[in-house]
Protein backbone atom coordinates (compact mmCIF):
# COMPACT_ATOMS: atom_id res chain seq x y z
CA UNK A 1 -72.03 -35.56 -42.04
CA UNK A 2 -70.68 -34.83 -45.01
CA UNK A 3 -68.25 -31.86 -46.15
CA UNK A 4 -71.32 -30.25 -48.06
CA UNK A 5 -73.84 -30.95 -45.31
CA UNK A 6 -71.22 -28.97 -43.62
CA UNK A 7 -71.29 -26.03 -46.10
CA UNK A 8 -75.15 -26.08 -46.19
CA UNK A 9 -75.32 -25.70 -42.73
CA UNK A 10 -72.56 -22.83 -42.52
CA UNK A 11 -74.82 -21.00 -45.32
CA UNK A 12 -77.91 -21.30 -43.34
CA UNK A 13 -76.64 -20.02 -40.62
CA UNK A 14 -74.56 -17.02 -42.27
CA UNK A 15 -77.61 -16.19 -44.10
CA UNK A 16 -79.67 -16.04 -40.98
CA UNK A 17 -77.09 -13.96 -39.64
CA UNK A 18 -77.74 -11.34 -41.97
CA UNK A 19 -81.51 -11.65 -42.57
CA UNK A 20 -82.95 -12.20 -38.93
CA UNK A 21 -80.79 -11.47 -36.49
CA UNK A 22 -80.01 -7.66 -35.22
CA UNK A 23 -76.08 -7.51 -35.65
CA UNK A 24 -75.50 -9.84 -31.97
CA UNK A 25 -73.22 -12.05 -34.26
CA UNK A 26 -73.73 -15.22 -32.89
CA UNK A 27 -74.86 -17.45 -35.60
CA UNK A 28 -71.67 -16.55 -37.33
CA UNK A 29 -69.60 -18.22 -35.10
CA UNK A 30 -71.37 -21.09 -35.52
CA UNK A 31 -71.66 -20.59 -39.51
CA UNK A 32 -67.79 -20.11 -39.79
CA UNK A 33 -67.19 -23.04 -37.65
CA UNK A 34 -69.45 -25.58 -39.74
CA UNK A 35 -67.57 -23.85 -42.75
CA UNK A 36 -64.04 -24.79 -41.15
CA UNK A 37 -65.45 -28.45 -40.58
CA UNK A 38 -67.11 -28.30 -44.21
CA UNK A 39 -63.30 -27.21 -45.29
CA UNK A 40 -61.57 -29.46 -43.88
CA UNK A 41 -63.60 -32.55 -45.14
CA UNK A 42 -62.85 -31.07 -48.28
CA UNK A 43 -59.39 -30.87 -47.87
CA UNK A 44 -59.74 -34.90 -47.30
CA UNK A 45 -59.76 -35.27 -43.47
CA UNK A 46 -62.43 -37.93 -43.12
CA UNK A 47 -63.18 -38.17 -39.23
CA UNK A 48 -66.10 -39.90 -37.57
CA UNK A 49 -69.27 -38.12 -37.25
CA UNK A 50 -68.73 -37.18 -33.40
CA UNK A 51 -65.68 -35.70 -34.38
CA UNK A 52 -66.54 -33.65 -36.77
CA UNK A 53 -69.60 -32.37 -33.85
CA UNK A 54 -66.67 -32.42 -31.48
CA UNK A 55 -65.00 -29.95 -33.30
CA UNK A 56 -67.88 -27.95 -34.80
CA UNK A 57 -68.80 -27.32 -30.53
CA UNK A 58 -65.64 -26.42 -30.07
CA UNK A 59 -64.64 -24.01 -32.64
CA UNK A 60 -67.78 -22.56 -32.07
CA UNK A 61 -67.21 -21.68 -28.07
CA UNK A 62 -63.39 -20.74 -28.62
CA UNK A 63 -64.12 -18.41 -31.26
CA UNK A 64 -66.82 -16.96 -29.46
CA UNK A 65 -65.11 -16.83 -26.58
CA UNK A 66 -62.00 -15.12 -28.31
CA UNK A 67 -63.91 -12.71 -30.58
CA UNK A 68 -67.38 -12.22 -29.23
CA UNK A 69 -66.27 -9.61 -26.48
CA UNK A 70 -64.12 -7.53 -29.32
CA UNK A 71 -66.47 -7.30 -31.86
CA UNK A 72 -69.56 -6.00 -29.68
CA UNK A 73 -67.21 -3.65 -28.25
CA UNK A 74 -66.12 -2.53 -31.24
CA UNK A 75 -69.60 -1.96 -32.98
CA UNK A 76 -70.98 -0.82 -29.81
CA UNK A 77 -73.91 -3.16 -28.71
CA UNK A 78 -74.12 -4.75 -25.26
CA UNK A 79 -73.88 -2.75 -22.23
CA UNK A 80 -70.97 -2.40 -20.71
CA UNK A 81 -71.02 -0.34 -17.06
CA UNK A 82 -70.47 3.20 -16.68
CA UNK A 83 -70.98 3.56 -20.77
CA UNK A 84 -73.30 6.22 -21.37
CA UNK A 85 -73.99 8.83 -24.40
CA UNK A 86 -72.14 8.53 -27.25
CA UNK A 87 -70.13 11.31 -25.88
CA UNK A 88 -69.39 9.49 -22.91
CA UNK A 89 -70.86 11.05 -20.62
CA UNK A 90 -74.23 9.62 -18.45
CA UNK A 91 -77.61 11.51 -19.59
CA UNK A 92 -79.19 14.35 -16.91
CA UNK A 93 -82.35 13.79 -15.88
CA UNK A 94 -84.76 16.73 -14.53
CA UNK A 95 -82.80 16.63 -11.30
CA UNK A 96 -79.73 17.70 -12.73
């Protein structure tokens, strides 16, 4: 594909991100991953079509991998055990 298929792609998905999707974040590991393949045909590394795929899969699962984990702990979505209130603290029901 080439380096602006690449970037088209990487806006697509970034844009989806941020207009259809409720803050989970993954489309933007796959958006910044196309952009890093866009990039780097840009910066004149012609590879094959597989390997630009190759790499696009796998700078999508390491960076998910790597960051996914921090940045919904950090903003606070996904359920993590024994996470309760804000406060902390687990909710009381009418039994006490």
């Amino acid at each position: 594909m080439p380096w602006w298929g690449w970037i088209s792609v990487a806006a697509l998905l970034l844009t989806a991100e941020l207009a259809c999707v409720d803050a989970e974040f993954y489309l933007v590991f796959l958006g910044v991953a196309a952009l890093i393949v866009g990039l780097a045909g840009i910066a004149g590394a012609e590879s094959p079509g597989w390997l630009q795929w190759l790499a696009f899969a796998a700078l999508s699962v390491a960076s998910m991998l790597a960051l996914a984990t921090r940045i919904v702990g950090d903003t606070g979505n996904g359920a993590s055990p024994g996470r309760g209130t804000p406060s902390g603290t687990r909710p009381s029901g009418p039994n006490g």
